[in-house]
C-alpha atoms as a PDB file:
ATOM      1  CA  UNK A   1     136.980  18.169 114.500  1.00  0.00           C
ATOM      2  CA  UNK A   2     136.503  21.739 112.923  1.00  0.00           C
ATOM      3  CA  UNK A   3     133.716  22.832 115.542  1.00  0.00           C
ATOM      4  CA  UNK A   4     135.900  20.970 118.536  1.00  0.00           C
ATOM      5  CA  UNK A   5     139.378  22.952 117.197  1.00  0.00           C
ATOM      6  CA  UNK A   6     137.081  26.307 116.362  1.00  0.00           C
ATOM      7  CA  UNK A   7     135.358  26.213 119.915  1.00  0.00           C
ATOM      8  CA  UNK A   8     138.477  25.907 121.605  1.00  0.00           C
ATOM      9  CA  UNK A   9     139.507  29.240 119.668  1.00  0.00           C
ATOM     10  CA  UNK A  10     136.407  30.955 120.866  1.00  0.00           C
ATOM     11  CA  UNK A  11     136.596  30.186 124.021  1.00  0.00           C
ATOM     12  CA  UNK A  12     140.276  31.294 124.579  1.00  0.00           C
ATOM     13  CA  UNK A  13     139.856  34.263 122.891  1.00  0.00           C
ATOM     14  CA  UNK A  14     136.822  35.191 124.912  1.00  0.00           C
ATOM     15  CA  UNK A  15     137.962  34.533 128.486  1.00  0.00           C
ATOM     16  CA  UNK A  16     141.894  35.221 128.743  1.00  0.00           C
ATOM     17  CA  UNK A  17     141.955  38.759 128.563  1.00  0.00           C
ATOM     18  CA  UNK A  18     145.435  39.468 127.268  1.00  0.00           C
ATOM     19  CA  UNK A  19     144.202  38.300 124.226  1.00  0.00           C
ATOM     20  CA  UNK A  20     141.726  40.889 123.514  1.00  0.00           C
ATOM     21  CA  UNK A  21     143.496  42.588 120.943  1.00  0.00           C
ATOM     22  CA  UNK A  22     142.255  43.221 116.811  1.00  0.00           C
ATOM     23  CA  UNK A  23     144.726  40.313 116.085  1.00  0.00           C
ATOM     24  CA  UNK A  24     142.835  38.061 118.394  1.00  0.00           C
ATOM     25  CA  UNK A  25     139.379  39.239 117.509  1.00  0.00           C
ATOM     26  CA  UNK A  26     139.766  38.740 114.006  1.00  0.00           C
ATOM     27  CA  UNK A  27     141.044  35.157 114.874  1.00  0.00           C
ATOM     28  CA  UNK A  28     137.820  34.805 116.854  1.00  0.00           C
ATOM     29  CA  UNK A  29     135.493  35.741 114.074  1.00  0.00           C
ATOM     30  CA  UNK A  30     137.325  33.674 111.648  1.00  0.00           C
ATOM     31  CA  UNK A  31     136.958  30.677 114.056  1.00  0.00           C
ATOM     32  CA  UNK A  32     132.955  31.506 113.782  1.00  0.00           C
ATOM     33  CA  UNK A  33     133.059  31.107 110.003  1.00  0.00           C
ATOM     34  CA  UNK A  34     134.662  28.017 109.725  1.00  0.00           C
ATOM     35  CA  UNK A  35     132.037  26.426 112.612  1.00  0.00           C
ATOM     36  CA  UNK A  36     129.034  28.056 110.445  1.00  0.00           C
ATOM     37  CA  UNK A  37     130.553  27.149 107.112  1.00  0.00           C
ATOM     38  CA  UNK A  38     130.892  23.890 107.855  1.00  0.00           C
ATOM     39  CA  UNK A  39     127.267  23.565 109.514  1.00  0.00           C
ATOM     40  CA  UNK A  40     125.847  24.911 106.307  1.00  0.00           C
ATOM     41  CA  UNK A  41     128.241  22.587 103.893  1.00  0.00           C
ATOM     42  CA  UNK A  42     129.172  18.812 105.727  1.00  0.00           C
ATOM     43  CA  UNK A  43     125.822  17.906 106.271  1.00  0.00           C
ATOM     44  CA  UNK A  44     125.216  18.070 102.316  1.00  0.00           C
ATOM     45  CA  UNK A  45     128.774  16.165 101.856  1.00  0.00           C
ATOM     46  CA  UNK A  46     127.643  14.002 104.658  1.00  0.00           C
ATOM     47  CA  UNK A  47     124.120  12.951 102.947  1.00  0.00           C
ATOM     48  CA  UNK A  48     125.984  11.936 100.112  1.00  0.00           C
ATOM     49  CA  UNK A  49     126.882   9.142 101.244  1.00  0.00           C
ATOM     50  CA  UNK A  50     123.530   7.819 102.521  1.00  0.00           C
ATOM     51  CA  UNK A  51     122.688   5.016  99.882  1.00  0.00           C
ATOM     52  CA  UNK A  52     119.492   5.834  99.443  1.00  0.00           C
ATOM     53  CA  UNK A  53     118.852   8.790  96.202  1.00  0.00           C
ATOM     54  CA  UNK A  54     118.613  12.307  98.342  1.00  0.00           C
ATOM     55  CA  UNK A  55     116.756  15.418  96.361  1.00  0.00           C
ATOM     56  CA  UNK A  56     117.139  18.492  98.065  1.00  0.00           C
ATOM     57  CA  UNK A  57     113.875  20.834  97.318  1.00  0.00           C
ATOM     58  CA  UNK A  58     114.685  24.222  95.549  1.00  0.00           C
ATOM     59  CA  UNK A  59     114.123  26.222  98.582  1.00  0.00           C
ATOM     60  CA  UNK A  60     116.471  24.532 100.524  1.00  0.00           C
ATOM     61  CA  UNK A  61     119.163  24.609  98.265  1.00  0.00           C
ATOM     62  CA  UNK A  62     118.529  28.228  97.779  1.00  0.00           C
ATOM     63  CA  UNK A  63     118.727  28.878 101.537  1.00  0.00           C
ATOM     64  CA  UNK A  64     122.012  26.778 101.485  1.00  0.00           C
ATOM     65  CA  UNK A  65     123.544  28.995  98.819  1.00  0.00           C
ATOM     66  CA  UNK A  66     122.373  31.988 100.576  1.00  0.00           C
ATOM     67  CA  UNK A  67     123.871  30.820 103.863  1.00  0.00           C
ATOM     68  CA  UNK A  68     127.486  29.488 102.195  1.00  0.00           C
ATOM     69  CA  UNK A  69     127.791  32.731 100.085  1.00  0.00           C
ATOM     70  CA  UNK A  70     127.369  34.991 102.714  1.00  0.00           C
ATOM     71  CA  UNK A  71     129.337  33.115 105.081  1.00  0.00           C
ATOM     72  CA  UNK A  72     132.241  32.105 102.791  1.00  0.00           C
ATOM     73  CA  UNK A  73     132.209  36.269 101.475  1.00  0.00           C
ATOM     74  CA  UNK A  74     132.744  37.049 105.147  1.00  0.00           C
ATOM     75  CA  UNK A  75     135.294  34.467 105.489  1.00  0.00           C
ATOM     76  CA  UNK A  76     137.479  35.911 102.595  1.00  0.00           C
ATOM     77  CA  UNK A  77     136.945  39.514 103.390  1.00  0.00           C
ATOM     78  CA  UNK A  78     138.264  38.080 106.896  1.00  0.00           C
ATOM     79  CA  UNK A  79     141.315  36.945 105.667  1.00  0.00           C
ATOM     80  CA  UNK A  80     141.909  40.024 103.487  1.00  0.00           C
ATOM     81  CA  UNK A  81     141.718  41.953 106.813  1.00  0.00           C
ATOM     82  CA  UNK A  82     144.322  39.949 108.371  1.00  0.00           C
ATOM     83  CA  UNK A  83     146.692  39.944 106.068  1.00  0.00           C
ATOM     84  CA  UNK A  84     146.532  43.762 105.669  1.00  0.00           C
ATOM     85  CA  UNK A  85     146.456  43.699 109.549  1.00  0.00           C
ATOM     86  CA  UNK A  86     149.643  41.348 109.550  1.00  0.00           C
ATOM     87  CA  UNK A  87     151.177  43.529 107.098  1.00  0.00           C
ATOM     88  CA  UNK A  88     150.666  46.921 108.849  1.00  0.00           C
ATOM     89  CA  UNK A  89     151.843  45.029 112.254  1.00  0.00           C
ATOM     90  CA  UNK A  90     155.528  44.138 110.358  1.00  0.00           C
ATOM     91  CA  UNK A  91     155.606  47.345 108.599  1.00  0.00           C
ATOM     92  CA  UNK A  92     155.532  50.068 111.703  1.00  0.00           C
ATOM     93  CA  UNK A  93     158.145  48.801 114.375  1.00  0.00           C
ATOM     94  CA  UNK A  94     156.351  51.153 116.954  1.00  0.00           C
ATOM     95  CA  UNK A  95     153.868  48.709 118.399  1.00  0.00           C
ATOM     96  CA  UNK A  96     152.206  51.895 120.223  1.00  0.00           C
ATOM     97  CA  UNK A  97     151.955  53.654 116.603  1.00  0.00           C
ATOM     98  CA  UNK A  98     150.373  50.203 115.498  1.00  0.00           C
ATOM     99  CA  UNK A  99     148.049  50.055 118.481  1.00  0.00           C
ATOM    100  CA  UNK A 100     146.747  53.717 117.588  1.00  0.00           C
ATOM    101  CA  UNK A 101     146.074  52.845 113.980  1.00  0.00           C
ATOM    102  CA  UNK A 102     143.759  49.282 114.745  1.00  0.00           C
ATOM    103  CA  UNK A 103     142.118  50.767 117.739  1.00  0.00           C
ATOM    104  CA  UNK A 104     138.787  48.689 118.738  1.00  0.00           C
ATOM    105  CA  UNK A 105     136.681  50.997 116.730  1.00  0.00           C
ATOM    106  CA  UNK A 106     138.316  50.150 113.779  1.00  0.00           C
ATOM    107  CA  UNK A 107     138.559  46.603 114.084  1.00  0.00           C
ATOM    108  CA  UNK A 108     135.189  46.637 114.845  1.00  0.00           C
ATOM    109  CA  UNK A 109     134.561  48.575 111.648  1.00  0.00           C
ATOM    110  CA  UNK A 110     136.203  46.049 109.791  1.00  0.00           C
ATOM    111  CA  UNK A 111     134.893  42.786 110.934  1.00  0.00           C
ATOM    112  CA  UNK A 112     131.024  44.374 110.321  1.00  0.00           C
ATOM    113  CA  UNK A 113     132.404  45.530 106.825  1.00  0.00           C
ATOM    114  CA  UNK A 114     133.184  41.723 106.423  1.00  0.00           C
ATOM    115  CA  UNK A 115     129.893  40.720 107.014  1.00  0.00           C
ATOM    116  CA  UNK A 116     128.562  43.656 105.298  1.00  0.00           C
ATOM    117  CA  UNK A 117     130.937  42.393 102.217  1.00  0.00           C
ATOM    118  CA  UNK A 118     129.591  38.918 102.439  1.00  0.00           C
ATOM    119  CA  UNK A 119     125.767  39.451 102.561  1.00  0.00           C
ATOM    120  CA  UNK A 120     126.007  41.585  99.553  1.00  0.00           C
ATOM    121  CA  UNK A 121     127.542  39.349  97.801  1.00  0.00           C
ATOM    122  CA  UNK A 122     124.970  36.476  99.113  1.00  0.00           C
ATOM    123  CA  UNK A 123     121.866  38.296  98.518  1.00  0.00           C
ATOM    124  CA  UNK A 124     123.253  39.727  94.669  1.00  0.00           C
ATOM    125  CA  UNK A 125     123.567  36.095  93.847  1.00  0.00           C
ATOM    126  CA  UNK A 126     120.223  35.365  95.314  1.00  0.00           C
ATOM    127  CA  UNK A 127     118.764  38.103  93.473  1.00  0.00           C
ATOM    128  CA  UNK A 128     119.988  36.686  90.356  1.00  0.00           C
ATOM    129  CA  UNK A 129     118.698  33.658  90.408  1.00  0.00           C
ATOM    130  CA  UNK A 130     115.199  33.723  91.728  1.00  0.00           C
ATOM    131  CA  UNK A 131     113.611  35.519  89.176  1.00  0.00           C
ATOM    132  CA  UNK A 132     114.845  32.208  86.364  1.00  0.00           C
ATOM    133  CA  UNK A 133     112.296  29.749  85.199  1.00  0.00           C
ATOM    134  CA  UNK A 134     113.544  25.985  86.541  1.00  0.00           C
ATOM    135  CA  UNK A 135     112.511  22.592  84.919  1.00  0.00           C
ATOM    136  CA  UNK A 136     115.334  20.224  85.689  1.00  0.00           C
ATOM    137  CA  UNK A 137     117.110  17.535  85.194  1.00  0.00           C
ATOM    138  CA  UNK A 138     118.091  17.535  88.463  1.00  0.00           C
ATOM    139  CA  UNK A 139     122.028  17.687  89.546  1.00  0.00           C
ATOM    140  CA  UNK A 140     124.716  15.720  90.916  1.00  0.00           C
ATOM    141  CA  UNK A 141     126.944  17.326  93.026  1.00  0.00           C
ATOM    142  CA  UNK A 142     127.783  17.575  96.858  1.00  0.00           C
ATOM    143  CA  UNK A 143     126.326  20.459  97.317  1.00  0.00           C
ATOM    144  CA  UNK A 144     123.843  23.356  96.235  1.00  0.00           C
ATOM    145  CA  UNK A 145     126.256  25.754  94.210  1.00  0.00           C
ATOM    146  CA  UNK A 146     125.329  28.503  91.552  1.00  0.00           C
ATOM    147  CA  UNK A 147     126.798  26.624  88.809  1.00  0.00           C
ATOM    148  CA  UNK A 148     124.609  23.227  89.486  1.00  0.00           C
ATOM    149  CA  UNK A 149     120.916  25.490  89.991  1.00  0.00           C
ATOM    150  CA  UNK A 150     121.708  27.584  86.695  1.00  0.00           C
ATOM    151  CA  UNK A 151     121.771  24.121  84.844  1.00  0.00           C
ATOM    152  CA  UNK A 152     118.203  23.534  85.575  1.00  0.00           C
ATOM    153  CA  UNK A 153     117.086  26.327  84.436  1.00  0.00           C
ATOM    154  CA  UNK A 154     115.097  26.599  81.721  1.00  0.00           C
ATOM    155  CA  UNK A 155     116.385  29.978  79.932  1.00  0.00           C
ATOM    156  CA  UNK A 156     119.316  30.843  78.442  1.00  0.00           C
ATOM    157  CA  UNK A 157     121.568  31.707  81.277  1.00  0.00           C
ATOM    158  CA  UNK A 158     125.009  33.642  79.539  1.00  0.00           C
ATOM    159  CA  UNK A 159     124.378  36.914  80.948  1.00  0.00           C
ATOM    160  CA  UNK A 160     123.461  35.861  84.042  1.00  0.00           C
ATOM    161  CA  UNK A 161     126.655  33.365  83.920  1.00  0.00           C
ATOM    162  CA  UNK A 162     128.656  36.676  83.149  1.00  0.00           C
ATOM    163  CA  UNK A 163     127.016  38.142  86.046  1.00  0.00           C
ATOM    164  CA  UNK A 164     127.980  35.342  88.318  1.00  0.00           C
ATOM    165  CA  UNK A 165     131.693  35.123  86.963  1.00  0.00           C
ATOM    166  CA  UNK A 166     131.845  38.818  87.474  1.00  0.00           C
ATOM    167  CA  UNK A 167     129.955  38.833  91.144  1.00  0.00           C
ATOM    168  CA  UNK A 168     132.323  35.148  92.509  1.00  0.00           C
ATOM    169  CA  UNK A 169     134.833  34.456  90.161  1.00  0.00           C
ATOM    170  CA  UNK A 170     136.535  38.139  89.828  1.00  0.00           C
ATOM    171  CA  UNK A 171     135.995  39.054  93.545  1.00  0.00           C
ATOM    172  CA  UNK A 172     138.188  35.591  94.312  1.00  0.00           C
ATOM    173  CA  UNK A 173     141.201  36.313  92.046  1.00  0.00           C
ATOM    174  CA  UNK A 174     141.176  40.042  93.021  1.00  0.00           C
ATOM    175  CA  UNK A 175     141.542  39.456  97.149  1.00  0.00           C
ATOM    176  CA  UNK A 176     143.685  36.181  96.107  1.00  0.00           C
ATOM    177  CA  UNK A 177     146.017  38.310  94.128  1.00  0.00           C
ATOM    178  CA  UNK A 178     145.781  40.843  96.632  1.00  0.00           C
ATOM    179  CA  UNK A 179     146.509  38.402  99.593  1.00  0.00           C
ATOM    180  CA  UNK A 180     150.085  37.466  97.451  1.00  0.00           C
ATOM    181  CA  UNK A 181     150.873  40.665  96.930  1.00  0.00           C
ATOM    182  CA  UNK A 182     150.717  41.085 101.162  1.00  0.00           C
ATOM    183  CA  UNK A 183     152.253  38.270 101.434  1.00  0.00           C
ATOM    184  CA  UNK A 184     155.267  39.105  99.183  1.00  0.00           C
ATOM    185  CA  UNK A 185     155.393  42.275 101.389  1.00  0.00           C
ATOM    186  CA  UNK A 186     155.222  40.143 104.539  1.00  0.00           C
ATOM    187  CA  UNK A 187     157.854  38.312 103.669  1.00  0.00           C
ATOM    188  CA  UNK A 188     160.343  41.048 101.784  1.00  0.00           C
ATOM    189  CA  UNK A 189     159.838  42.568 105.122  1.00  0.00           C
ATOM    190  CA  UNK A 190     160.710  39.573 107.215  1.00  0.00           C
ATOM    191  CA  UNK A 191     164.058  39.176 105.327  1.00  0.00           C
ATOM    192  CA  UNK A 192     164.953  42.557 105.636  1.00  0.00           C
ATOM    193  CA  UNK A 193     164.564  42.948 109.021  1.00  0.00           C
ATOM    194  CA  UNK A 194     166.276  40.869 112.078  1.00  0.00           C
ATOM    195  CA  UNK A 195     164.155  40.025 114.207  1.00  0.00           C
ATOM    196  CA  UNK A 196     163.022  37.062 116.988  1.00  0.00           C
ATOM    197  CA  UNK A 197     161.629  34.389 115.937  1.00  0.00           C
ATOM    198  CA  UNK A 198     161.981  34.989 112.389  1.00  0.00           C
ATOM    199  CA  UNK A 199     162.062  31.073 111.414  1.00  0.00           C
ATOM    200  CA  UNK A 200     158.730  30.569 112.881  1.00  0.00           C
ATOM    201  CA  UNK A 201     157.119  33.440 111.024  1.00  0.00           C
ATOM    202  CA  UNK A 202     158.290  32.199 108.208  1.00  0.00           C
ATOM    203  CA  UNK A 203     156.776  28.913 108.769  1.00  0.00           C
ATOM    204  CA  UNK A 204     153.588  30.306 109.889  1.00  0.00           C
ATOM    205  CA  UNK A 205     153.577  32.612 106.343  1.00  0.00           C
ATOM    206  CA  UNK A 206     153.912  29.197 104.567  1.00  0.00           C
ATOM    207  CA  UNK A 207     150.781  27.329 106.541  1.00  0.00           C
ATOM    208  CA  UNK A 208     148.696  30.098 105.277  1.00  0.00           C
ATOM    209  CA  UNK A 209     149.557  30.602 102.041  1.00  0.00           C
ATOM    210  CA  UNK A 210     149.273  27.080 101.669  1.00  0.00           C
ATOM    211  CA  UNK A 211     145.645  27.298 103.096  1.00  0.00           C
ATOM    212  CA  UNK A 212     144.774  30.316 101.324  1.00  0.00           C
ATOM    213  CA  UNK A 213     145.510  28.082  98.015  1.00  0.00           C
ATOM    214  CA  UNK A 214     143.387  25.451  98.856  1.00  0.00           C
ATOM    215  CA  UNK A 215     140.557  27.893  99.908  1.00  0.00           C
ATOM    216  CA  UNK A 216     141.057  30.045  96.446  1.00  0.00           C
ATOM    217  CA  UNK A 217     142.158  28.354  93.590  1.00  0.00           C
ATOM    218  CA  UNK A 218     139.337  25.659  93.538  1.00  0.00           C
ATOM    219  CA  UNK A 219     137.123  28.588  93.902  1.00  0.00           C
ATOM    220  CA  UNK A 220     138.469  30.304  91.287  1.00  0.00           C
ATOM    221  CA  UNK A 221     138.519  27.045  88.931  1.00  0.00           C
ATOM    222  CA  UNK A 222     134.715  26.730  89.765  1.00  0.00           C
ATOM    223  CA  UNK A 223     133.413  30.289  89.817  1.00  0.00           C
ATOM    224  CA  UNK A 224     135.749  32.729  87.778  1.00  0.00           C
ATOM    225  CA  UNK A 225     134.448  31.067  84.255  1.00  0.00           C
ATOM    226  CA  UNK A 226     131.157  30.465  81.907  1.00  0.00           C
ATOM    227  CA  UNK A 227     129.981  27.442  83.768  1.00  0.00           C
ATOM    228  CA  UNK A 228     130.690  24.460  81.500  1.00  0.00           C
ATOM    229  CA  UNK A 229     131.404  21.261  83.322  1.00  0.00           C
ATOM    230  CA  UNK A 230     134.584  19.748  83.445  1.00  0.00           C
ATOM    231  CA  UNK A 231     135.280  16.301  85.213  1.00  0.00           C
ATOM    232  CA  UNK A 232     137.548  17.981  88.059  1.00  0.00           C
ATOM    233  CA  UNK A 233     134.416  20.562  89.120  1.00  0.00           C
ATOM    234  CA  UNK A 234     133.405  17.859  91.700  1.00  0.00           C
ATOM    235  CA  UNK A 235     137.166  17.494  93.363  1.00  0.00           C
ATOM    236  CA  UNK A 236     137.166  21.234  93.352  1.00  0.00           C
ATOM    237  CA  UNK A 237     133.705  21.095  95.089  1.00  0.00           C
ATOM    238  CA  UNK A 238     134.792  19.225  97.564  1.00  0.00           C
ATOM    239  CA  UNK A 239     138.255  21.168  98.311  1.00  0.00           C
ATOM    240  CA  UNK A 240     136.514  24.839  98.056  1.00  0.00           C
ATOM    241  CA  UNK A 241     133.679  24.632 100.968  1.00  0.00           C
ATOM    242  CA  UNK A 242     135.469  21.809 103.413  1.00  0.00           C
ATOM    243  CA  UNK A 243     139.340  20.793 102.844  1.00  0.00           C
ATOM    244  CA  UNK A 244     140.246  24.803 104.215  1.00  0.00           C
ATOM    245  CA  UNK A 245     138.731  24.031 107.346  1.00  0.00           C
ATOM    246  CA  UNK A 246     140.715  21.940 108.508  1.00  0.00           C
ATOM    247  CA  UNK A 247     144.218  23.704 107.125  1.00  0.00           C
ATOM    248  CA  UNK A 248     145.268  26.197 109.652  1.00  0.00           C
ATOM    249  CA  UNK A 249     145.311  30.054 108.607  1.00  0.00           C
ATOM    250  CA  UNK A 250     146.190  31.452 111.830  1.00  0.00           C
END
């Protein structure tokens, strides 16, 4: 259902031509994260429920961290960009003044900063990690996360904890507080101004907050503290990397 819905998104974007516009293109490359995201996190989820014990090797579950940070950084930066995007489109009134201001080149410019954003944050948690000494017990969880390799290590892991709180957890709550902040702009603006179809804005503003909650706050819960486990980590696991998907943010 997410590639199906995220295909269809692609694929309008790409061949009506009215719709090639930074709004659009953002949408498109948004689409793309949620059909990669979800390629690098359902089959995990999905394996779970084979009966039969599954152990994912360390290399794999380091690749599948790599993968899920870098994509789900992207993803966030994304939605940071279309918010401010949204917000500079219901700020100017002028829509050639707007037009002049997210030219191509600069929505190009911020898309690869996304992706920039993302695999810096990927390959710093990466980085971290490798260098630790591992000896087990193995985990439970749905799937490979920073929180679930650090408890096999075989060092003390506090500073590097720190480090990860600092590098996820503090990166989340920043954009999400930033993102209500735009919001609360978005929709000061909104009630100050008459204009069409201000009912369904309105609505829309709603869907995505709503979404934007359900990608952030379980991220936030899992990554923006020491990582001690607490008997909701695995709901949040599962509502961080998969319930957004299917919420729309659009």
């Amino acid at each position: 259902m997410t590639c199906l819905g995220n295909i269809i998104i692609l694929t309008t974007v790409t061949t009506d031509y009215h719709l090639h516009t930074c709004v659009y293109f953002f949408l498109a490359n948004l689409a793309f994260t949620d059909i990669t995201e979800s390629s690098v996190n359902i089959p995990f989820l999905l394996s779970s429920f084979v009966p039969q014990p599954k152990t994912v090797p360390f290399k794999e579950c380091t690749l599948d961290m790599f993968f899920f940070h870098l994509i789900g950084g992207a993803h966030i930066f994304l939605l940071a960009v279309m918010r401010a995007d949204q917000c500079v489109a219901i700020s100017i009134h002028k829509p050639l003044q707007y037009l002049k201001i997210l030219n191509g080149e600069v929505c190009l410019s911020l898309v690869a900063g996304s992706w920039a954003g993302g695999l810096i944050h990927s390959a710093t948690q990466i980085d971290l990690l490798l260098p630790l000494p591992y000896c087990g017990p193995n985990q439970d969880n749905f799937h490979c996360d920073v929180p679930q390799v650090l408890k096999v290590a075989c060092t003390d892991t506090y500073l590097t904890e720190l480090l990860m709180v600092s590098n996820v957890g503090l990166l989340l709550t920043i954009i999400f507080v930033l993102l209500l902040i735009s919001y609360t702009v978005i929709l000061v603006e909104i009630r100050r101004q008459v204009i069409e179809g201000k009912h369904k804005v309105l609505s829309t503003c709603i869907d995505q907050i709503m979404a934007i909650g359900m990608t952030f706050i379980p991220g936030i819960f899992i990554h923006a503290r020491p990582f001690k486990t607490f008997e909701l980590d695995k709901v949040a696991s599962i509502f961080f990397p998969v319930f957004p998907m299917f919420v729309p943010t659009r």
